[in-house]
Protein backbone atom coordinates (compact mmCIF):
# COMPACT_ATOMS: atom_id res chain seq x y z
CA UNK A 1 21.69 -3.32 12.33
CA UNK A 2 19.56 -0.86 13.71
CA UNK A 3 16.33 -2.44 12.55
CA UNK A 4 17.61 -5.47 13.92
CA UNK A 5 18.00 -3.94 17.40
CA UNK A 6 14.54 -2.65 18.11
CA UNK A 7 12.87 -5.79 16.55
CA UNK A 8 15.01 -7.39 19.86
CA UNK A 9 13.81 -5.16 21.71
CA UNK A 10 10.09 -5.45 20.73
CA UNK A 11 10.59 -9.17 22.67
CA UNK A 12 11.70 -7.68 25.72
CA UNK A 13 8.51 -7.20 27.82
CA UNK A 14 10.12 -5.55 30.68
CA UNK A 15 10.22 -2.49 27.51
CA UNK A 16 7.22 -0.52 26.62
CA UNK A 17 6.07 -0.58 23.55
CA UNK A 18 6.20 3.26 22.44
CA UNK A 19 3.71 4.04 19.29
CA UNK A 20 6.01 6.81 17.73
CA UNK A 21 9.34 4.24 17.61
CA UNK A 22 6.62 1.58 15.01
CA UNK A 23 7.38 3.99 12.31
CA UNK A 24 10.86 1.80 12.05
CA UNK A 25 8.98 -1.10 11.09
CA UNK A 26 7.74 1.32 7.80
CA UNK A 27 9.31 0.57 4.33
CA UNK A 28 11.30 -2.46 4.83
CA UNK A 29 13.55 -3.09 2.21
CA UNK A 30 14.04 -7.57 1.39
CA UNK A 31 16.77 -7.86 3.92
CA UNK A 32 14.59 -6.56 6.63
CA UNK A 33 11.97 -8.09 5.39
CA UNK A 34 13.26 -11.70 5.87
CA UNK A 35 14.77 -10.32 9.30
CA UNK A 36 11.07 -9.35 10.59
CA UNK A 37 9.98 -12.24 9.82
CA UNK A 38 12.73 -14.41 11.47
CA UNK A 39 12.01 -12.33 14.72
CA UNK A 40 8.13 -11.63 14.37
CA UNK A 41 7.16 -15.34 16.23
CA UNK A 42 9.31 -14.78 18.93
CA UNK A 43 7.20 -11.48 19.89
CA UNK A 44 4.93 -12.26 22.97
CA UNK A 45 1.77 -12.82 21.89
CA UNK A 46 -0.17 -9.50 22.98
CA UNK A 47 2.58 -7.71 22.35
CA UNK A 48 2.00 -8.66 18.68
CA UNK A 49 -1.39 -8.26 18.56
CA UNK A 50 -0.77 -4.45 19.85
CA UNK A 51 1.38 -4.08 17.43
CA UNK A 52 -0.77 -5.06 14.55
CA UNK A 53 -3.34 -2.53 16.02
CA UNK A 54 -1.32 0.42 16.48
CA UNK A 55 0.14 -0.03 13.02
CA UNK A 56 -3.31 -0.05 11.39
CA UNK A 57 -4.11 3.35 13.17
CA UNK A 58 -0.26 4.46 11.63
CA UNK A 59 -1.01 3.84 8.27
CA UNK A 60 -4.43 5.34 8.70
CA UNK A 61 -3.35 8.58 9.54
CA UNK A 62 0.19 8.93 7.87
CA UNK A 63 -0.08 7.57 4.13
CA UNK A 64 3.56 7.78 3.34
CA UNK A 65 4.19 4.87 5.60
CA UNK A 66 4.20 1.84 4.64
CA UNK A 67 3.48 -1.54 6.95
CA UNK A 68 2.80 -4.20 4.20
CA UNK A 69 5.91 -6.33 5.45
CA UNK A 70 4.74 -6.69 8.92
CA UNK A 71 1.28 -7.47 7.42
CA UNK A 72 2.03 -9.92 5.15
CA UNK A 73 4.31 -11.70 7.68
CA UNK A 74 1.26 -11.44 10.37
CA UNK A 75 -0.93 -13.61 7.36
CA UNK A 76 0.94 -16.52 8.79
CA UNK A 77 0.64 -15.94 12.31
CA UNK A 78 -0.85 -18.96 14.98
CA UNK A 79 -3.57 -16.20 16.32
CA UNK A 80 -6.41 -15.41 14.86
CA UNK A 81 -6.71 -11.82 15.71
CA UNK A 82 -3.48 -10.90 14.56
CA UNK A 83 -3.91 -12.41 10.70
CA UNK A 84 -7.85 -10.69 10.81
CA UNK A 85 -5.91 -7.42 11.52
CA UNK A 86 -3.00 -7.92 8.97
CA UNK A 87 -5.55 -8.86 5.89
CA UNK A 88 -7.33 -5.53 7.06
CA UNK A 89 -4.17 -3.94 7.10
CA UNK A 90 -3.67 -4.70 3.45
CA UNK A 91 -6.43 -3.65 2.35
CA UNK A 92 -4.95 -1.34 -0.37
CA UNK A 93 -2.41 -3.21 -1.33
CA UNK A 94 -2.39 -4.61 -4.93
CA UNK A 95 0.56 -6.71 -5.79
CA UNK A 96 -0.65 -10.33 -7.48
CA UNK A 97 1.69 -12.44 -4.30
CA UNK A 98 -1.30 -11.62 -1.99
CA UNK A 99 -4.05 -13.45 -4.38
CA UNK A 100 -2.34 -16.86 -3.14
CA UNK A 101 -1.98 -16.50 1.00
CA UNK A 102 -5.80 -14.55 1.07
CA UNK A 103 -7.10 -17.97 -0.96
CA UNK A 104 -5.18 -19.93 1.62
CA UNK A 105 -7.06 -18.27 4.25
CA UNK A 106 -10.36 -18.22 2.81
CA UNK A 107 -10.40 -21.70 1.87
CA UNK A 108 -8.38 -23.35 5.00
CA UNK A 109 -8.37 -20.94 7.63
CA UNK A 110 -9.95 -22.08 11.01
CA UNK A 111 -11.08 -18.76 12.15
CA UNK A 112 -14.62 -18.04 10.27
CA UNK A 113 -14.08 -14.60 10.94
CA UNK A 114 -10.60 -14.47 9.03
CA UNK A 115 -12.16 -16.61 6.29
CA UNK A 116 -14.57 -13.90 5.92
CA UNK A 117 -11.86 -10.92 5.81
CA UNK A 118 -10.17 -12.78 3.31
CA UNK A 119 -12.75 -12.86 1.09
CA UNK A 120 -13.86 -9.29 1.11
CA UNK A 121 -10.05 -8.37 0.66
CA UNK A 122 -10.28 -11.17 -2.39
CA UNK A 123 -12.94 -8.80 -3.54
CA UNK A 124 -10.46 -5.66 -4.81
CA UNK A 125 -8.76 -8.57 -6.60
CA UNK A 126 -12.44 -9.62 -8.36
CA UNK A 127 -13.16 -5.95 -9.26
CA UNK A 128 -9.48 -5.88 -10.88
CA UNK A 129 -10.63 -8.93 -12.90
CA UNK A 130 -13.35 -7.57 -14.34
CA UNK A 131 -11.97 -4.57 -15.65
CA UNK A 132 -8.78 -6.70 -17.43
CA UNK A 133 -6.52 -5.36 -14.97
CA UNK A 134 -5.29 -8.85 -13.79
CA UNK A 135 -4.54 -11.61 -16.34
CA UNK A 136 -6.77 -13.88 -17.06
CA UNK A 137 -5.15 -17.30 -14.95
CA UNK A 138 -5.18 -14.92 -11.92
CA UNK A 139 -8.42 -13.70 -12.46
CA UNK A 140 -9.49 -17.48 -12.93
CA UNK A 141 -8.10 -18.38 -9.36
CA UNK A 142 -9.44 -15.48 -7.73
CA UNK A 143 -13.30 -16.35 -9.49
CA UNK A 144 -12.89 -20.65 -8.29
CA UNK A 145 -12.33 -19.39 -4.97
CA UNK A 146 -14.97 -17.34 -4.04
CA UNK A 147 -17.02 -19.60 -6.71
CA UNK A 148 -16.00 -22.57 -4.09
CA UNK A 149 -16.67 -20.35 -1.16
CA UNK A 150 -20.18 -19.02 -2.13
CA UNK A 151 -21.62 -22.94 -3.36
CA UNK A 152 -20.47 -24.65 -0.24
CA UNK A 153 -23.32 -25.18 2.05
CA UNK A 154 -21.09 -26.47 4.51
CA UNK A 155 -19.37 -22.70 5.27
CA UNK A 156 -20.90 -20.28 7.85
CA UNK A 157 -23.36 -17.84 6.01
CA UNK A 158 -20.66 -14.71 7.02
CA UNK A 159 -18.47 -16.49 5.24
CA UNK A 160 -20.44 -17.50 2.36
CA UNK A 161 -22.08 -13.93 2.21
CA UNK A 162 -18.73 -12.25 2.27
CA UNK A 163 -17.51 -14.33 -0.60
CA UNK A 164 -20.54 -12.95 -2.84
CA UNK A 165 -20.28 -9.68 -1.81
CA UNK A 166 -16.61 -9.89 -3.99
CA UNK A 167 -17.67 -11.86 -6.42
CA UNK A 168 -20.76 -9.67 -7.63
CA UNK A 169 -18.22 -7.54 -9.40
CA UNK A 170 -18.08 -10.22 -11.40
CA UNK A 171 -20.19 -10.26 -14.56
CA UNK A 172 -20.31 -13.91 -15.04
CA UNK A 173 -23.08 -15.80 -15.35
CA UNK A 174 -22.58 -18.27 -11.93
CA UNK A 175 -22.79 -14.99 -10.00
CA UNK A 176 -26.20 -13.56 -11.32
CA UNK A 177 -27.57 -17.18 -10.42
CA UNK A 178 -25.85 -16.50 -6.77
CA UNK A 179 -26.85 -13.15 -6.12
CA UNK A 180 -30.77 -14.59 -7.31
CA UNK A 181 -30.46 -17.81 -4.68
CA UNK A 182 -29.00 -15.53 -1.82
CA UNK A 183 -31.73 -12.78 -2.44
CA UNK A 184 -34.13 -15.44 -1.81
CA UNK A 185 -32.38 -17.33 1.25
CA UNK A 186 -33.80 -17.36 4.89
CA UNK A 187 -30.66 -16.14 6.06
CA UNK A 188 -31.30 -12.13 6.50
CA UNK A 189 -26.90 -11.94 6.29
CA UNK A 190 -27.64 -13.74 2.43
CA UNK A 191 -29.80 -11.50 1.69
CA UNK A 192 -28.23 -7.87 3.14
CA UNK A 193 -25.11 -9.67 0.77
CA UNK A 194 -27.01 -9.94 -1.98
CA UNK A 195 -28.37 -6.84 -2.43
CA UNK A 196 -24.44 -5.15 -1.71
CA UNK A 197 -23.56 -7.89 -4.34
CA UNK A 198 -26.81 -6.01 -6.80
CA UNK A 199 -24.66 -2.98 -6.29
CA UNK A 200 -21.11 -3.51 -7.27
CA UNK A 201 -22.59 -6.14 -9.99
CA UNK A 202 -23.84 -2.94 -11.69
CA UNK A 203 -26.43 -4.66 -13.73
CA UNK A 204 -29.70 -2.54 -14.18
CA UNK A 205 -32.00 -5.81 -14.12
CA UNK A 206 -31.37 -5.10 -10.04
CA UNK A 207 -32.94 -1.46 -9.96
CA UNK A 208 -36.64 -2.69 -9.04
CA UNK A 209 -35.15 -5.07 -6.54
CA UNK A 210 -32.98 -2.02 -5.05
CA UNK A 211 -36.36 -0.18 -4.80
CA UNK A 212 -38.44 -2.03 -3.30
CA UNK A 213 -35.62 -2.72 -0.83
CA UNK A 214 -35.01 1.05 -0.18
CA UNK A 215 -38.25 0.77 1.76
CA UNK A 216 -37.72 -2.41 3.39
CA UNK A 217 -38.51 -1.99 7.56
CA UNK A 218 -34.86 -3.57 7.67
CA UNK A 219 -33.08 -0.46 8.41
CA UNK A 220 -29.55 -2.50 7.43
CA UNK A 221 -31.15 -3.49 4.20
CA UNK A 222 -32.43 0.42 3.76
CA UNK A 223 -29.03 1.31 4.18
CA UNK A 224 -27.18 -1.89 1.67
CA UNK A 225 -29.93 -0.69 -1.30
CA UNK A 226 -28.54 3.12 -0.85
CA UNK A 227 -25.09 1.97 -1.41
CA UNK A 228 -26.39 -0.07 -4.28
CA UNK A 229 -28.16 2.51 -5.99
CA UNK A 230 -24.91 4.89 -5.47
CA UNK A 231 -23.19 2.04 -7.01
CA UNK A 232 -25.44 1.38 -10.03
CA UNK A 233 -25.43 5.41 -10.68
CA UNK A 234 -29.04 5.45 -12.16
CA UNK A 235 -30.48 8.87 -11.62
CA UNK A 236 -33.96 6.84 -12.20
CA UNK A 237 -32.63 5.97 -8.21
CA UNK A 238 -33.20 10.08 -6.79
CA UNK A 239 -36.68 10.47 -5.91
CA UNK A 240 -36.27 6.96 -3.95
CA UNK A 241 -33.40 8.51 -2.33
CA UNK A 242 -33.80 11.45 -1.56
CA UNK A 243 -37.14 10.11 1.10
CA UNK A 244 -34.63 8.56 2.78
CA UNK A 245 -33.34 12.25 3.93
CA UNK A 246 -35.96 11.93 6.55
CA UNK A 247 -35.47 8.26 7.15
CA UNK A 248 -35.34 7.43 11.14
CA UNK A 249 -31.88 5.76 11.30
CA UNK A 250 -29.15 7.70 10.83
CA UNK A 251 -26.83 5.50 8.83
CA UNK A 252 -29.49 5.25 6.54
CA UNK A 253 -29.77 8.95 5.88
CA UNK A 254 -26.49 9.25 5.49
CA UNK A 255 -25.99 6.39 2.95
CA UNK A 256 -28.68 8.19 1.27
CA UNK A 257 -26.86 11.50 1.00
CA UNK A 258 -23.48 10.16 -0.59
CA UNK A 259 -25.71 8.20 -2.69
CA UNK A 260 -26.65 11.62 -4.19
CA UNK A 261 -24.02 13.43 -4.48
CA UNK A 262 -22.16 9.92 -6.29
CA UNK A 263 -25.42 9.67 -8.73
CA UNK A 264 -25.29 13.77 -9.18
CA UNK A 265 -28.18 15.47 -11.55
CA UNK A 266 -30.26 18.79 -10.93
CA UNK A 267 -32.80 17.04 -8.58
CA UNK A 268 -29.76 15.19 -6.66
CA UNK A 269 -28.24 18.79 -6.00
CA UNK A 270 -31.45 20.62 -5.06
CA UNK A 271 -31.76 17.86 -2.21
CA UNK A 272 -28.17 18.40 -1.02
CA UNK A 273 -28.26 22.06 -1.51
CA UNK A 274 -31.35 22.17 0.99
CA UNK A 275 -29.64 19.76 3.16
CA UNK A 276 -26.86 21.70 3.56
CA UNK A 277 -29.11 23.90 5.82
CA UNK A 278 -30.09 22.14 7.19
CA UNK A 279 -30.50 22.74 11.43
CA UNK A 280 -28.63 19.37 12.63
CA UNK A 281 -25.01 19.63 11.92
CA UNK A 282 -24.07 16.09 11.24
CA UNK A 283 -26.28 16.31 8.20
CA UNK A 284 -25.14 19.83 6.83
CA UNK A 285 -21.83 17.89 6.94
CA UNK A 286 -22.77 14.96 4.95
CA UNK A 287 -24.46 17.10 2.25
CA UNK A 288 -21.79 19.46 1.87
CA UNK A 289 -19.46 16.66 1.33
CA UNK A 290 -21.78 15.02 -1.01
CA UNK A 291 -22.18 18.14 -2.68
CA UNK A 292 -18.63 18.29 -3.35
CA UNK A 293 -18.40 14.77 -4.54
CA UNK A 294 -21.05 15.51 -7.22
CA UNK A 295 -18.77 18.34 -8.54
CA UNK A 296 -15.56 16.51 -8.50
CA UNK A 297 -17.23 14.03 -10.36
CA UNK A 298 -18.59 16.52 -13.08
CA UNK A 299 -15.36 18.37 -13.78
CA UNK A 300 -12.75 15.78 -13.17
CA UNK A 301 -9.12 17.57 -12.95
CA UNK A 302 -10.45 20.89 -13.38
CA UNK A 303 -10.86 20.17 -17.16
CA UNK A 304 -14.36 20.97 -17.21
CA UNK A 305 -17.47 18.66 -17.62
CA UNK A 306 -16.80 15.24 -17.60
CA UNK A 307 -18.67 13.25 -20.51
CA UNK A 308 -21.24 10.43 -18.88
């Protein structure tokens, strides 16, 4: 088997490791599946880890390949970095078998920073939930965990702020109380969290929070209440927005830009239409790009104006 042989050869050291020959390891039917993952442990260490890395740059830039195989098998491996790199690696993926190894990892995993991955990967799952597109015993499992995750005073605050982060697409009652208590924690990570939670939670009761907080002297938080606003849609959120165009940090203006063009509306455009002349390149960029969200998102298809 051919797959066979270069899997063999990936634990021969005294071979380099060439990035164009990884596209093998791409759409692996079961039989290879169970083959890779026979093999996969017996891979030196740093060899796997390089692998892991150079597939996530594959996959990145060539979306007909496929790598979920050798991410799902690296879920289970003994290091750390390679089972961060494989939940980021399956990040898109959307079958219901991942729901139970990300809980695993969330809930057991040693490594606080794979803990935390797992729960913002959980967090595609939560979205999915609230919009019926899981059933209801899945969507159950996938709400106790981060639930169990965010209530826990005994996990790290990355951890704990990850987990609410996911769960604020949640409209349940439990996480309106969270994203409240974290707002109001000492810990400046609970409260970044919180307001990202404000945003995907999409209820309007957040809008004066995501105000005031758009002129926070937090530059990180400046930039979180941005993506909120983008999030909630409101075009009440524009005039707010659009002084952060001049804003000092640069992630902040930018944030602030696809925040436009995602909310859209006549003032929105006259912003990013100036903007788009404006002298520094990197922002003519970002506003012509917004710009062209905004219009994708008022004639969806081509089919003309879409109905808000």
């Amino acid at each position: 088997m051919v797959l066979e042989s270069y899997l063999q050869e990936l634990t021969d050291l005294t071979r380099p490791l060439a990035f164009s020959r990884l596209a093998q390891l791409s759409a692996l039917g079961a039989d290879e599946v169970a083959l890779l993952r026979s093999i996969w442990p017996q891979i030196d260490l740093g060899r796997r880890r390089q692998i892991i890395r150079q597939l996530l740059d594959l996959a990145e830039d060539n979306v007909d390949m496929n790598f979920d195989a050798v991410f799902i098998a690296g879920l289970e491996d003994e290091d750390a970095e390679v089972r961060y790199a494989a939940v980021q690696g399956l990040w898109e993926y959307e079958g219901r078998d991942l729901i139970t190894p990300l809980i695993a990892l969330l809930e057991g995993d040693p490594e606080p920073a794979v803990r935390a991955q797992a729960a913002l990967a959980l967090g595609a799952f939560a979205l999915r939930a609230e919009f019926q597109q899981l059933s209801a015993a899945d969507g159950e499992r996938v709400d106790l965990a981060l639930r169990g995750v965010v209530e826990n005073p005994e996990e790290t605050v990355e951890v704990r702020a990850r987990a609410l982060e996911s769960a604020g697409a949640r409209s349940l009652g439990w996480v309106r109380r969270s994203i409240e208590e974290a707002y109001g924690s000492r810990h400046r990570q609970m409260r970044l969290s919180a307001v990202h939670a404000m945003g995907r939670h999409c209820d309007p009761r957040w809008l004066p929070i995501l105000f005031r907080e758009l002129e926070s002297d937090d530059a990180e938080m400046r930039y979180e209440a941005a993506n909120a606003c983008a999030s909630m849609g409101g075009e009440a959120a524009v005039p707010e927005l659009i002084t952060l165009l001049e804003d000092e940090d640069v992630e902040v203006q930018e944030a602030a830009v696809a925040a436009l063009g995602e909310i859209g509306g006549e003032d929105a455009k006259t912003a990013l239409e100036e903007l788009s002349e404006h002298p520094e390149e990197r922002l003519r960029e970002a506003a012509v790009a917004a710009l062209e969200e905004m219009e994708f998102n008022e004639e969806p298809l081509g089919f003309g104006p879409a109905h808000r």
